[in-house]
PDB file of N, CA and C in Angstrom:
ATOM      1  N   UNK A   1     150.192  72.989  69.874  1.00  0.00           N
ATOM      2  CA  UNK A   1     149.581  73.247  68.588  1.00  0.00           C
ATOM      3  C   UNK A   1     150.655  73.505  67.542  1.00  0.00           C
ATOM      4  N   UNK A   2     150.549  73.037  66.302  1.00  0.00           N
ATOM      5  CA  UNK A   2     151.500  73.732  65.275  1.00  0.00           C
ATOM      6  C   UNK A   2     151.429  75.084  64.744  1.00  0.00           C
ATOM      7  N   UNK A   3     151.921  75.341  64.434  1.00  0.00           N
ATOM      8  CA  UNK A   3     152.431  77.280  64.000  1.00  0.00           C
ATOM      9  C   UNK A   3     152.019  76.994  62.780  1.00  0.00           C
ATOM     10  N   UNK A   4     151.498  78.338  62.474  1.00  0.00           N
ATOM     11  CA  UNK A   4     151.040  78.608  61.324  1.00  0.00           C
ATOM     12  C   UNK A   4     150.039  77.575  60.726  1.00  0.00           C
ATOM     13  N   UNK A   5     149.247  77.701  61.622  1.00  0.00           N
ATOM     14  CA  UNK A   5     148.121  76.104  61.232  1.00  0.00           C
ATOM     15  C   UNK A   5     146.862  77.285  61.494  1.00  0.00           C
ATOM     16  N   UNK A   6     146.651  77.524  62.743  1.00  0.00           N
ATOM     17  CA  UNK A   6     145.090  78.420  62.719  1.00  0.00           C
ATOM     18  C   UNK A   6     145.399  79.794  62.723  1.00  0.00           C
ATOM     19  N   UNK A   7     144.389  79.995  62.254  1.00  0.00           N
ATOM     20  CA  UNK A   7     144.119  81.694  61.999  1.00  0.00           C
ATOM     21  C   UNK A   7     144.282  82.319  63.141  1.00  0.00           C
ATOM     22  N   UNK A   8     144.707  83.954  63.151  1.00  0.00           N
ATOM     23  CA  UNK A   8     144.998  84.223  64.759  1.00  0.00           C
ATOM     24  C   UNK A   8     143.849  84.978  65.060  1.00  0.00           C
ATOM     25  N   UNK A   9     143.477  84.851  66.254  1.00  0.00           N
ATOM     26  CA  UNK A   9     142.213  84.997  67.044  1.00  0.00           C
ATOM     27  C   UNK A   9     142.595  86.314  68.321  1.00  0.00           C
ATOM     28  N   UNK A  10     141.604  87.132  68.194  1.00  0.00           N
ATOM     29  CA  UNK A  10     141.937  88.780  68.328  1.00  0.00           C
ATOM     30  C   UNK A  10     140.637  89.295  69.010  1.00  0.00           C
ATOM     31  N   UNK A  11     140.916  90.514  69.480  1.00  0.00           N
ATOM     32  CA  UNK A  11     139.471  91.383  70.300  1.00  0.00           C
ATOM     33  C   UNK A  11     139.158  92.208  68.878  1.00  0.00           C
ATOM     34  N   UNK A  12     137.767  91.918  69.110  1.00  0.00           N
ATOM     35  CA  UNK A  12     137.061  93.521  67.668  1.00  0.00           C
ATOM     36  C   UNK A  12     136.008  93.710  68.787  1.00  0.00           C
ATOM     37  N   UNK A  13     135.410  95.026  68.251  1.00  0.00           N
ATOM     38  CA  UNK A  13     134.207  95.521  68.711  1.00  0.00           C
ATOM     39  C   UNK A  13     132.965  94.975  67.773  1.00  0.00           C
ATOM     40  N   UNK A  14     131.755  94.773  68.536  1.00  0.00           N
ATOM     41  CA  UNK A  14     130.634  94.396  67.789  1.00  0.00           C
ATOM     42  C   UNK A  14     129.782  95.986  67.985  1.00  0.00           C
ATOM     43  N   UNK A  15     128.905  96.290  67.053  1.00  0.00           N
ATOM     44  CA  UNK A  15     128.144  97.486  67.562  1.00  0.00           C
ATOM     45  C   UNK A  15     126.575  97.176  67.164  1.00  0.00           C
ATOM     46  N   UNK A  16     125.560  96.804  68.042  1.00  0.00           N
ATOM     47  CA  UNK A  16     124.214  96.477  67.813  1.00  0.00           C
ATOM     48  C   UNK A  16     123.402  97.595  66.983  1.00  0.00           C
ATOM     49  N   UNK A  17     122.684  97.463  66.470  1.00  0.00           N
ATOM     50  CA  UNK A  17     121.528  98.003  66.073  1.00  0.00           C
ATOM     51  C   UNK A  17     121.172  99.091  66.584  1.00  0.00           C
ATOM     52  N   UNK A  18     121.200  99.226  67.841  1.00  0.00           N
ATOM     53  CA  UNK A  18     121.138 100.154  68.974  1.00  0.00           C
ATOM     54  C   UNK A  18     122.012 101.132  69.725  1.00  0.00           C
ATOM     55  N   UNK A  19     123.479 100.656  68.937  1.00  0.00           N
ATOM     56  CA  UNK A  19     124.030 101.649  69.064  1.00  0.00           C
ATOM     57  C   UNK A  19     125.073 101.383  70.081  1.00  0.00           C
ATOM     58  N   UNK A  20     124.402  99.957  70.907  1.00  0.00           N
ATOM     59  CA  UNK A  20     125.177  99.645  71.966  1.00  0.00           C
ATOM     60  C   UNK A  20     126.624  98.740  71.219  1.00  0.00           C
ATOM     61  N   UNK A  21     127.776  98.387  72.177  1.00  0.00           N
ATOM     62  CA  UNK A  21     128.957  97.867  71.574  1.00  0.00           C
ATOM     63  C   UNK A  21     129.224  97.121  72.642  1.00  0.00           C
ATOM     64  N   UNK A  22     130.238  95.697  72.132  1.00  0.00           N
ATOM     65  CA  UNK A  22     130.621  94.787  73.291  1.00  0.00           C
ATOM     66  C   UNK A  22     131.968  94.364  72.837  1.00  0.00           C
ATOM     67  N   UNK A  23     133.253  93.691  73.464  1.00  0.00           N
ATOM     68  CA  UNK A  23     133.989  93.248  72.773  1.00  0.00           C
ATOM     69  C   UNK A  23     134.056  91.656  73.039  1.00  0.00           C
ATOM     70  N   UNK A  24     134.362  91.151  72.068  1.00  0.00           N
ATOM     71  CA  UNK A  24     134.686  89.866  71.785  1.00  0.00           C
ATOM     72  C   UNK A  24     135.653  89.651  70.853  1.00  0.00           C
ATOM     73  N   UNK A  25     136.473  88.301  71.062  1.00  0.00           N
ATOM     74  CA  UNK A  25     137.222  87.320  70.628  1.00  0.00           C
ATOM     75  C   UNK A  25     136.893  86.815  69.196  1.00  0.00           C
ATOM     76  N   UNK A  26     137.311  87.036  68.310  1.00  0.00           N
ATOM     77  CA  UNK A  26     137.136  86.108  66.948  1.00  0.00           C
ATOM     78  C   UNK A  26     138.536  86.397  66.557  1.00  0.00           C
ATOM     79  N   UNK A  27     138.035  85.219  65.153  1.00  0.00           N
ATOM     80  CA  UNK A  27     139.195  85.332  63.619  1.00  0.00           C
ATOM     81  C   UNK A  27     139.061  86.296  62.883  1.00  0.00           C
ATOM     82  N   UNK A  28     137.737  86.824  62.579  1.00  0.00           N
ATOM     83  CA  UNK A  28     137.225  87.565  61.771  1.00  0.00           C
ATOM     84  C   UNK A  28     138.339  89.172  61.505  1.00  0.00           C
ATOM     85  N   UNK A  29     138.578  89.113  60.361  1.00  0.00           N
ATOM     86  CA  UNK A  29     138.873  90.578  60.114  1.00  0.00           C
ATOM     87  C   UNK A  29     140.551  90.868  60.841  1.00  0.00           C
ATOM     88  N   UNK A  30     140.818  91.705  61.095  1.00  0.00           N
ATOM     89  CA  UNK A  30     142.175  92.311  61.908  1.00  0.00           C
ATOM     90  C   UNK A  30     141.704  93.043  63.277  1.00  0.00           C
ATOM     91  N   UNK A  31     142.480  92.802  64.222  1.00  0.00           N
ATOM     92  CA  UNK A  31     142.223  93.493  65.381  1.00  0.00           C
ATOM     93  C   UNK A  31     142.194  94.446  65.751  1.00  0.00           C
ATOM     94  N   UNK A  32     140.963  94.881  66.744  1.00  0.00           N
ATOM     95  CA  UNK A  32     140.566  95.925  66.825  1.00  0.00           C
ATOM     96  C   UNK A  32     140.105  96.550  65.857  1.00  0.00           C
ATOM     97  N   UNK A  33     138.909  95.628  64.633  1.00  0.00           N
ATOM     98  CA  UNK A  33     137.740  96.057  63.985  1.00  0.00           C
ATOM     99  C   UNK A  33     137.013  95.973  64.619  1.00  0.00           C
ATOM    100  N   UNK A  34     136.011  96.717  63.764  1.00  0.00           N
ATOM    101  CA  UNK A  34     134.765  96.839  64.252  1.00  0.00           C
ATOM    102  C   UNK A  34     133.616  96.211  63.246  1.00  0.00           C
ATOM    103  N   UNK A  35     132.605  95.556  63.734  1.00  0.00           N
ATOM    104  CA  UNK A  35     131.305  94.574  63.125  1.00  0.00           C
ATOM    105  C   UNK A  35     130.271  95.083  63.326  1.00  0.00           C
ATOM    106  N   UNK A  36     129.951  96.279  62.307  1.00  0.00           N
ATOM    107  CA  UNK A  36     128.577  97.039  62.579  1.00  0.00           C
ATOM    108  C   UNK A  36     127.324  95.730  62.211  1.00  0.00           C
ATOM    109  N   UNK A  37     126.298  95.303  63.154  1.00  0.00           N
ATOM    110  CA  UNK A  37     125.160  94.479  62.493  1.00  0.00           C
ATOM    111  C   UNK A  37     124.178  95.347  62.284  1.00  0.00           C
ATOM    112  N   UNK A  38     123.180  94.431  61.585  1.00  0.00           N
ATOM    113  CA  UNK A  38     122.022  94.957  60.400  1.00  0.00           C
ATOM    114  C   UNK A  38     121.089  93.896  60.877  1.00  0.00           C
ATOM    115  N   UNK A  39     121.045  93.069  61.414  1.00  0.00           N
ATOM    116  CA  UNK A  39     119.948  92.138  62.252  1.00  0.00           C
ATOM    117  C   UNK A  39     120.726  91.574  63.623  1.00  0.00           C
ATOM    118  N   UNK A  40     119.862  91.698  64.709  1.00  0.00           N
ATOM    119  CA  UNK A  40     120.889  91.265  65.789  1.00  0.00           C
ATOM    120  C   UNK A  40     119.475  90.673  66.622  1.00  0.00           C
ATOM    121  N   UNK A  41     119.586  90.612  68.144  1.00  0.00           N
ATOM    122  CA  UNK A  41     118.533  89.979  68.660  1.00  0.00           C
ATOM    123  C   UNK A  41     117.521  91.373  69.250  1.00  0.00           C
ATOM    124  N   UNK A  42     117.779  92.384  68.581  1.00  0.00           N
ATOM    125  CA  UNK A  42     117.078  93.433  69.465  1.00  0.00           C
ATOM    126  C   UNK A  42     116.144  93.994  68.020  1.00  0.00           C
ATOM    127  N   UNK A  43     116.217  93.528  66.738  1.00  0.00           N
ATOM    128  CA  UNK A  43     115.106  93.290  65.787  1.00  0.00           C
ATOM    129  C   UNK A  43     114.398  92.314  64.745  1.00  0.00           C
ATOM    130  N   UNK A  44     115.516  91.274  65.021  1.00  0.00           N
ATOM    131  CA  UNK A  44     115.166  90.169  64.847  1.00  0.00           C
ATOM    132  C   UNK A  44     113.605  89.842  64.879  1.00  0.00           C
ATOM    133  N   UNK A  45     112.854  89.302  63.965  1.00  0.00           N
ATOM    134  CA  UNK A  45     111.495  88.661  64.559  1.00  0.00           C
ATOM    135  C   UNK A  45     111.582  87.416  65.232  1.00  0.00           C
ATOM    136  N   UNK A  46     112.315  86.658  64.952  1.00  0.00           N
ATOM    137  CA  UNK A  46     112.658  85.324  66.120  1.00  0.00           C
ATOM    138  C   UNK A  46     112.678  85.755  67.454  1.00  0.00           C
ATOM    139  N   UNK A  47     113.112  87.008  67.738  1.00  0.00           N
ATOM    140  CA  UNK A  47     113.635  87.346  69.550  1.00  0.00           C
ATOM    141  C   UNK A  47     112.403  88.256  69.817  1.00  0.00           C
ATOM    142  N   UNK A  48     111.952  89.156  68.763  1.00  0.00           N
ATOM    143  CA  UNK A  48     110.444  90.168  68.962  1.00  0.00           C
ATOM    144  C   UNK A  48     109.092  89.685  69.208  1.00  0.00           C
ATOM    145  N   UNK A  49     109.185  88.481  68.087  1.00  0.00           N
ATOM    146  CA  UNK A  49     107.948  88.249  67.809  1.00  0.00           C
ATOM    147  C   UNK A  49     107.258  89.076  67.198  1.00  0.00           C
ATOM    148  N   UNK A  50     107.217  89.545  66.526  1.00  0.00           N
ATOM    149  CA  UNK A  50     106.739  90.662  65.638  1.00  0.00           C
ATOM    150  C   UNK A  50     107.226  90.652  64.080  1.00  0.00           C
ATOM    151  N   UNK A  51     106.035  90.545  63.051  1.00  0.00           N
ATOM    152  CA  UNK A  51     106.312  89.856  61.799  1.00  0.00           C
ATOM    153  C   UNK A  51     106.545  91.314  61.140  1.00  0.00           C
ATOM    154  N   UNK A  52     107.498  91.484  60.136  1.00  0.00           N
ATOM    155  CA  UNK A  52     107.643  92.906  59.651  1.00  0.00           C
ATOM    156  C   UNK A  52     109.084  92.412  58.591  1.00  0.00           C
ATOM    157  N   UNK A  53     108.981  93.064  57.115  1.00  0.00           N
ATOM    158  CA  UNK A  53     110.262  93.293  56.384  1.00  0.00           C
ATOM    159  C   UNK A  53     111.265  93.400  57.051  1.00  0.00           C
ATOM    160  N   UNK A  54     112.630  92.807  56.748  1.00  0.00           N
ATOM    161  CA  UNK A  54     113.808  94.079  57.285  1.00  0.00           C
ATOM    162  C   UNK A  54     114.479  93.630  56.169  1.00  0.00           C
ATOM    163  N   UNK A  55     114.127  95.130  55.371  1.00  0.00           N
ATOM    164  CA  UNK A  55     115.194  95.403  54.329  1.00  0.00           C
ATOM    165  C   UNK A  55     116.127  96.668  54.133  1.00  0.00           C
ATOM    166  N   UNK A  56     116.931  96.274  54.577  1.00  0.00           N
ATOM    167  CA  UNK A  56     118.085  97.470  54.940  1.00  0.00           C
ATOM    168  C   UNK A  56     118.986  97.280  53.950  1.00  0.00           C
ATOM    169  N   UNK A  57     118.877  96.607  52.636  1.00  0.00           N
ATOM    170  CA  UNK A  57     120.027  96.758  51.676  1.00  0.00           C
ATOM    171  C   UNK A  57     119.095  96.857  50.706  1.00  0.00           C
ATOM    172  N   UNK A  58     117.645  97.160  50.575  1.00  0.00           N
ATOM    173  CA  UNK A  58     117.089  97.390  49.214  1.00  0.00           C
ATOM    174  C   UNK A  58     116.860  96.772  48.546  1.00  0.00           C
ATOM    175  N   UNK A  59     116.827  95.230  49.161  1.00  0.00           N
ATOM    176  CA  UNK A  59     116.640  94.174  47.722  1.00  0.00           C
ATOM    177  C   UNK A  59     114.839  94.245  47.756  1.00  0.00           C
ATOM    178  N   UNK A  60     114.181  94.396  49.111  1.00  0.00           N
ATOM    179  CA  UNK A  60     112.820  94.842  48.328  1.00  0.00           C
ATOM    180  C   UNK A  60     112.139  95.674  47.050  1.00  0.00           C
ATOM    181  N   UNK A  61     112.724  96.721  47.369  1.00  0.00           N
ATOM    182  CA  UNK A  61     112.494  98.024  46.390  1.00  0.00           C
ATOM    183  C   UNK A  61     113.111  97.577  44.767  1.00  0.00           C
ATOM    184  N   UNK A  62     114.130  97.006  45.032  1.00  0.00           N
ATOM    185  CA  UNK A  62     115.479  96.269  43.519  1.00  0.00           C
ATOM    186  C   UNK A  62     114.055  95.241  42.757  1.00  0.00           C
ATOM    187  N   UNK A  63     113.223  94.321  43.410  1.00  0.00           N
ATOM    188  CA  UNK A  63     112.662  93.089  43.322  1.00  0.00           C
ATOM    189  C   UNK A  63     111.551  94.030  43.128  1.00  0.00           C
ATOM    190  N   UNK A  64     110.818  95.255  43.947  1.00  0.00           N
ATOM    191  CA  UNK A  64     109.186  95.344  42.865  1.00  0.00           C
ATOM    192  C   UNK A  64     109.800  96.158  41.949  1.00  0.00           C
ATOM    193  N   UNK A  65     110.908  97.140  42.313  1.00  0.00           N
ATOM    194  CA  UNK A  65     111.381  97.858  40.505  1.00  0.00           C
ATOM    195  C   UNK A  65     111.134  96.891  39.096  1.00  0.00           C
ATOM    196  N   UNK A  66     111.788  96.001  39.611  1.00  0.00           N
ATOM    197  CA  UNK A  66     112.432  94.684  38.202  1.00  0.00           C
ATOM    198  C   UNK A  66     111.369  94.123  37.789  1.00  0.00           C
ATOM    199  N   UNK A  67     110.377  93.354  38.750  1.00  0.00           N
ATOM    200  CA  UNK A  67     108.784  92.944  38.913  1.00  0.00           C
ATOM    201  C   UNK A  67     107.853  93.510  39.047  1.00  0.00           C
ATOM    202  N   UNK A  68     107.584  94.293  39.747  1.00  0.00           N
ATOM    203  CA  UNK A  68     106.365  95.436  40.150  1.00  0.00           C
ATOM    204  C   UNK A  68     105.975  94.858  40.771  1.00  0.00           C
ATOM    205  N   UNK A  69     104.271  95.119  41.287  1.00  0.00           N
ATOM    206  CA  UNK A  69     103.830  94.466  42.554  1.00  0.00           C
ATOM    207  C   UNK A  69     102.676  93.624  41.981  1.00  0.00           C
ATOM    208  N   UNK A  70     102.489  92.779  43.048  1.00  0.00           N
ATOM    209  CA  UNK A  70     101.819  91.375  42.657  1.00  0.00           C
ATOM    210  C   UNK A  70     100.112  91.737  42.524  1.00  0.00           C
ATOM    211  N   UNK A  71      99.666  91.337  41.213  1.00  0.00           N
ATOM    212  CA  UNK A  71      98.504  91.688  41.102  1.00  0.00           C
ATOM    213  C   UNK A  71      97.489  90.726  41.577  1.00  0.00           C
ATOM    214  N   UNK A  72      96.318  91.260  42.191  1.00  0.00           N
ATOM    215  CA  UNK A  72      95.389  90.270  42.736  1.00  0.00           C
ATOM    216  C   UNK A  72      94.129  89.807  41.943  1.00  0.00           C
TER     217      UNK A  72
END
């Protein structure tokens, strides 16, 4: 391979939803970070099946502030 061509590829920690953690291999970030997620497969509705919001950064609440709620 040539030098200085790909990005260097490192262990970080991932930490689920749940609190649980695994390590893996990426580019991402500097080694030995950590990748807190905010949707993973343990609330996902694709993996639950179970239809429900997930708004964990507030753009619901931002969107009826600005709009209000939809009149019937």
């Amino acid at each position: 391979m040539k030098t200085n061509l790909h990005p260097p590829y490192h262990m970080i920690t991932v930490q689920m939803t749940d609190g649980s953690t695994y390590e893996t291999r990426t580019t991402w970030s500097e080694p030995k970070a950590k990748l807190q997620l905010v949707i993973d497969s343990n609330n996902h509705p694709a993996y639950t099946g179970e239809r429900r919001v997930l708004d964990s950064m507030g753009r619901m609440e931002k969107f009826m502030n600005k709009y209000g709620a939809k009149k019937a």
